[in-house]
C-alpha atoms as a PDB file:
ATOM      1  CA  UNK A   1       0.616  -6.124  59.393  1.00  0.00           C
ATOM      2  CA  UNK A   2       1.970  -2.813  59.317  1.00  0.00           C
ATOM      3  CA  UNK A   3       3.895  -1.292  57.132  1.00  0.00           C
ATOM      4  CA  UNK A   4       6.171   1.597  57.846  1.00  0.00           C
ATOM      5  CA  UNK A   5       6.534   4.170  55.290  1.00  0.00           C
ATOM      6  CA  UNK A   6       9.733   2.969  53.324  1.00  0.00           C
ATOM      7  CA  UNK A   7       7.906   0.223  52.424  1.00  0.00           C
ATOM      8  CA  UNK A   8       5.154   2.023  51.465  1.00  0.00           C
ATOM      9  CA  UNK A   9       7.495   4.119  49.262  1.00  0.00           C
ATOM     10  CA  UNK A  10       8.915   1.077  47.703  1.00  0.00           C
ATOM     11  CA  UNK A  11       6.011  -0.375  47.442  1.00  0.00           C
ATOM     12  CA  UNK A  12       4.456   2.393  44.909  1.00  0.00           C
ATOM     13  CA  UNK A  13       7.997   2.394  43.198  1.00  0.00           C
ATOM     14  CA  UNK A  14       7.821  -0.834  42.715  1.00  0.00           C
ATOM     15  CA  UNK A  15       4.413  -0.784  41.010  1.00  0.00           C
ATOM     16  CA  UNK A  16       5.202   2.223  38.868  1.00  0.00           C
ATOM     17  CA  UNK A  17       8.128   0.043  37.460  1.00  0.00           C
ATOM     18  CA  UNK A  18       6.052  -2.850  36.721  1.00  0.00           C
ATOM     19  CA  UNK A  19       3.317  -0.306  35.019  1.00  0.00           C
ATOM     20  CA  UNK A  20       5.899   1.443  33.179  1.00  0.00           C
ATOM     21  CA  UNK A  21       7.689  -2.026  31.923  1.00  0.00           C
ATOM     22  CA  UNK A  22       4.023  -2.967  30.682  1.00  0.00           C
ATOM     23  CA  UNK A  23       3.581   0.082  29.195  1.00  0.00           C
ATOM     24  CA  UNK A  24       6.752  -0.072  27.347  1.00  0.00           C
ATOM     25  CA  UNK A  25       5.716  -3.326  26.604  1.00  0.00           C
ATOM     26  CA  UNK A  26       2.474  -2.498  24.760  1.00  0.00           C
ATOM     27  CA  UNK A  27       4.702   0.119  22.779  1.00  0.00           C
ATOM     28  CA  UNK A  28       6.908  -2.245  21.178  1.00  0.00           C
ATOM     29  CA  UNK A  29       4.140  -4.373  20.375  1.00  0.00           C
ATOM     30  CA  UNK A  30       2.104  -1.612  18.598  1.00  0.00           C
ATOM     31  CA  UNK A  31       5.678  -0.096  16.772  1.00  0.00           C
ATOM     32  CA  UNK A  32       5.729  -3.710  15.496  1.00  0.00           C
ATOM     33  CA  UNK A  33       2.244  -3.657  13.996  1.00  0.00           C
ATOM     34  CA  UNK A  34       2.762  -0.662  12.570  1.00  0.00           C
ATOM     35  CA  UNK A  35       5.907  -1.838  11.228  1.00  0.00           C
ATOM     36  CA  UNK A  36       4.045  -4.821   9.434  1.00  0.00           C
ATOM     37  CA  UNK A  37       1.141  -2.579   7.942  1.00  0.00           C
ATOM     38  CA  UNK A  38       3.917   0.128   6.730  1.00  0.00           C
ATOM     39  CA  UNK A  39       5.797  -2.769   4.858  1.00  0.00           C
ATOM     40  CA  UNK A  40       2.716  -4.063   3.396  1.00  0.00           C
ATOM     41  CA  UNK A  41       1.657  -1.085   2.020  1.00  0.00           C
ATOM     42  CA  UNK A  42       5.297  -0.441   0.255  1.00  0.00           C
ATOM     43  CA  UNK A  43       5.690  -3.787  -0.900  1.00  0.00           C
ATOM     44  CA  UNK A  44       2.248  -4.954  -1.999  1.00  0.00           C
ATOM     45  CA  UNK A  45      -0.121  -1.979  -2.469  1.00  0.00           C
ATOM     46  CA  UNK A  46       2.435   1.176  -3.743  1.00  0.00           C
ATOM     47  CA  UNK A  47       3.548  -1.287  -6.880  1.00  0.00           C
ATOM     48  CA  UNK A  48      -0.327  -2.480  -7.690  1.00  0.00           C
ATOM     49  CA  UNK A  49      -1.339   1.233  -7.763  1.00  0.00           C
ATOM     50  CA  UNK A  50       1.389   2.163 -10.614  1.00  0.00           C
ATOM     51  CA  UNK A  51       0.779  -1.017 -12.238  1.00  0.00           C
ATOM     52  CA  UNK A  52      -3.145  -0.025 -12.032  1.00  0.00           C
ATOM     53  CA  UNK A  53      -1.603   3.570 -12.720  1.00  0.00           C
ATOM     54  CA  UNK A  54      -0.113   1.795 -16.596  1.00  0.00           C
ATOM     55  CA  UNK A  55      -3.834   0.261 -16.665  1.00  0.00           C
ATOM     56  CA  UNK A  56      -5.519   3.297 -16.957  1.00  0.00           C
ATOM     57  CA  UNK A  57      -3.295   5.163 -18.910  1.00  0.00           C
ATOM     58  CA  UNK A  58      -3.152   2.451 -21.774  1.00  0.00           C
ATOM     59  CA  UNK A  59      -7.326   2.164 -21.340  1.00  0.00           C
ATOM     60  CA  UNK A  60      -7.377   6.087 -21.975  1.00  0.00           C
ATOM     61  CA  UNK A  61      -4.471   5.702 -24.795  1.00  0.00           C
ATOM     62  CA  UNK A  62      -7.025   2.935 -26.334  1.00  0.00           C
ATOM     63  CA  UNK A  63     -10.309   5.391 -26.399  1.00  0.00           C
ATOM     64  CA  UNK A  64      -8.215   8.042 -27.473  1.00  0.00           C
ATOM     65  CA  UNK A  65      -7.341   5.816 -31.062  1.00  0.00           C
ATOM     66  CA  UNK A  66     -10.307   4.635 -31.324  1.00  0.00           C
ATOM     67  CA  UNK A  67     -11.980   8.065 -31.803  1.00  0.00           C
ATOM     68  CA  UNK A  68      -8.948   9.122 -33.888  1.00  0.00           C
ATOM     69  CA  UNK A  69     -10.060   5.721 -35.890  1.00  0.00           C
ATOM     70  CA  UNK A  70     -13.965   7.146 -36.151  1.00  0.00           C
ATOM     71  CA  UNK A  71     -12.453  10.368 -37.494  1.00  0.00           C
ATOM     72  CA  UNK A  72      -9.631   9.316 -39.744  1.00  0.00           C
ATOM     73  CA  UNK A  73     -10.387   6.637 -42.062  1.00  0.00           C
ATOM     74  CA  UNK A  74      -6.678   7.110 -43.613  1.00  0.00           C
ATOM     75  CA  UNK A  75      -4.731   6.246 -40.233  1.00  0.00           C
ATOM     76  CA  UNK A  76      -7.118   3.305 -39.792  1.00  0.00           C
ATOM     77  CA  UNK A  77      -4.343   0.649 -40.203  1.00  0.00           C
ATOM     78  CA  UNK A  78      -1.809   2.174 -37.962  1.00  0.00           C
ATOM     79  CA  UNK A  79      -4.528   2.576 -34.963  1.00  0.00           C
ATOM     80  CA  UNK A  80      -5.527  -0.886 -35.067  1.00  0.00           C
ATOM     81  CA  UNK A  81      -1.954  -2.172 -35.000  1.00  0.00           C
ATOM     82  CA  UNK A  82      -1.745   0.471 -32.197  1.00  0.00           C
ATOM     83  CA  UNK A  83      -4.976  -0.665 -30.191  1.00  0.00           C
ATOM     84  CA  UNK A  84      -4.017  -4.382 -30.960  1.00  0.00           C
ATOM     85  CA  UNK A  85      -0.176  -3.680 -29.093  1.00  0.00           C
ATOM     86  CA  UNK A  86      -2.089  -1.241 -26.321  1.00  0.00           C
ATOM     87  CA  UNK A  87      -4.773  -4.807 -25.632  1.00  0.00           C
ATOM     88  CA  UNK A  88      -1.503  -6.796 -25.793  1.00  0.00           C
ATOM     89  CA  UNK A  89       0.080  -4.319 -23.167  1.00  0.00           C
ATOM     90  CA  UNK A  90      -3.246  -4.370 -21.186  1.00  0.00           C
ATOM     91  CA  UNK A  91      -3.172  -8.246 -20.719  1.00  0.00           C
ATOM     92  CA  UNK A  92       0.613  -8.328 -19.614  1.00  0.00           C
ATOM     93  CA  UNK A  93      -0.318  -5.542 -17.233  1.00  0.00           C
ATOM     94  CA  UNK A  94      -3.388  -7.643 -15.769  1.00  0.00           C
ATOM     95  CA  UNK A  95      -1.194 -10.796 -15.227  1.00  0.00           C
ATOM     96  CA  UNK A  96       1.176  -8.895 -13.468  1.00  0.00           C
ATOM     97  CA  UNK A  97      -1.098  -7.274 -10.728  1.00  0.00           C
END
């Protein structure tokens, strides 16, 4: 068979369309992941780091009364009602992670 050299034009046109449809293809389908992972990090992992951010501040908040407790015998009632609302805090903070 031979082919004269429209067809042979159209040909090649032909198959850059079909590459460039694939490609185009493959771009939605990567946009999409990205999509996914993007909404997963803003709705699952960017509210467990504050909530781990509350953690830590409450855990450094607890060591901080504690030595105020070694050093100051007088304050020692209002630090433990502290540390016992910070531990309460703490636990509401772990069940909501």
């Amino acid at each position: 068979m031979h082919l004269n050299i429209a067809h042979k034009i159209y040909g090649v046109a032909l198959a850059v369309v079909i590459f460039m449809a694939a490609v185009a293809g493959m771009s939605v389908w990567l946009t999409e992941q990205i999509s996914d992972e993007l909404d997963l990090v803003a709705n699952k992992q960017l509210p467990l780091s504050d909530t781990i951010g509350q953690i830590n501040t409450r855990i450094m908040e607890q060591g901080i009364l504690l030595q105020r407790l070694f050093g100051m015998s007088h304050e020692a009632a209002a630090v433990h009602k502290r540390i016992d609302q910070l531990g309460d805090e703490l636990n509401a903070d772990f069940k909501r992670a």
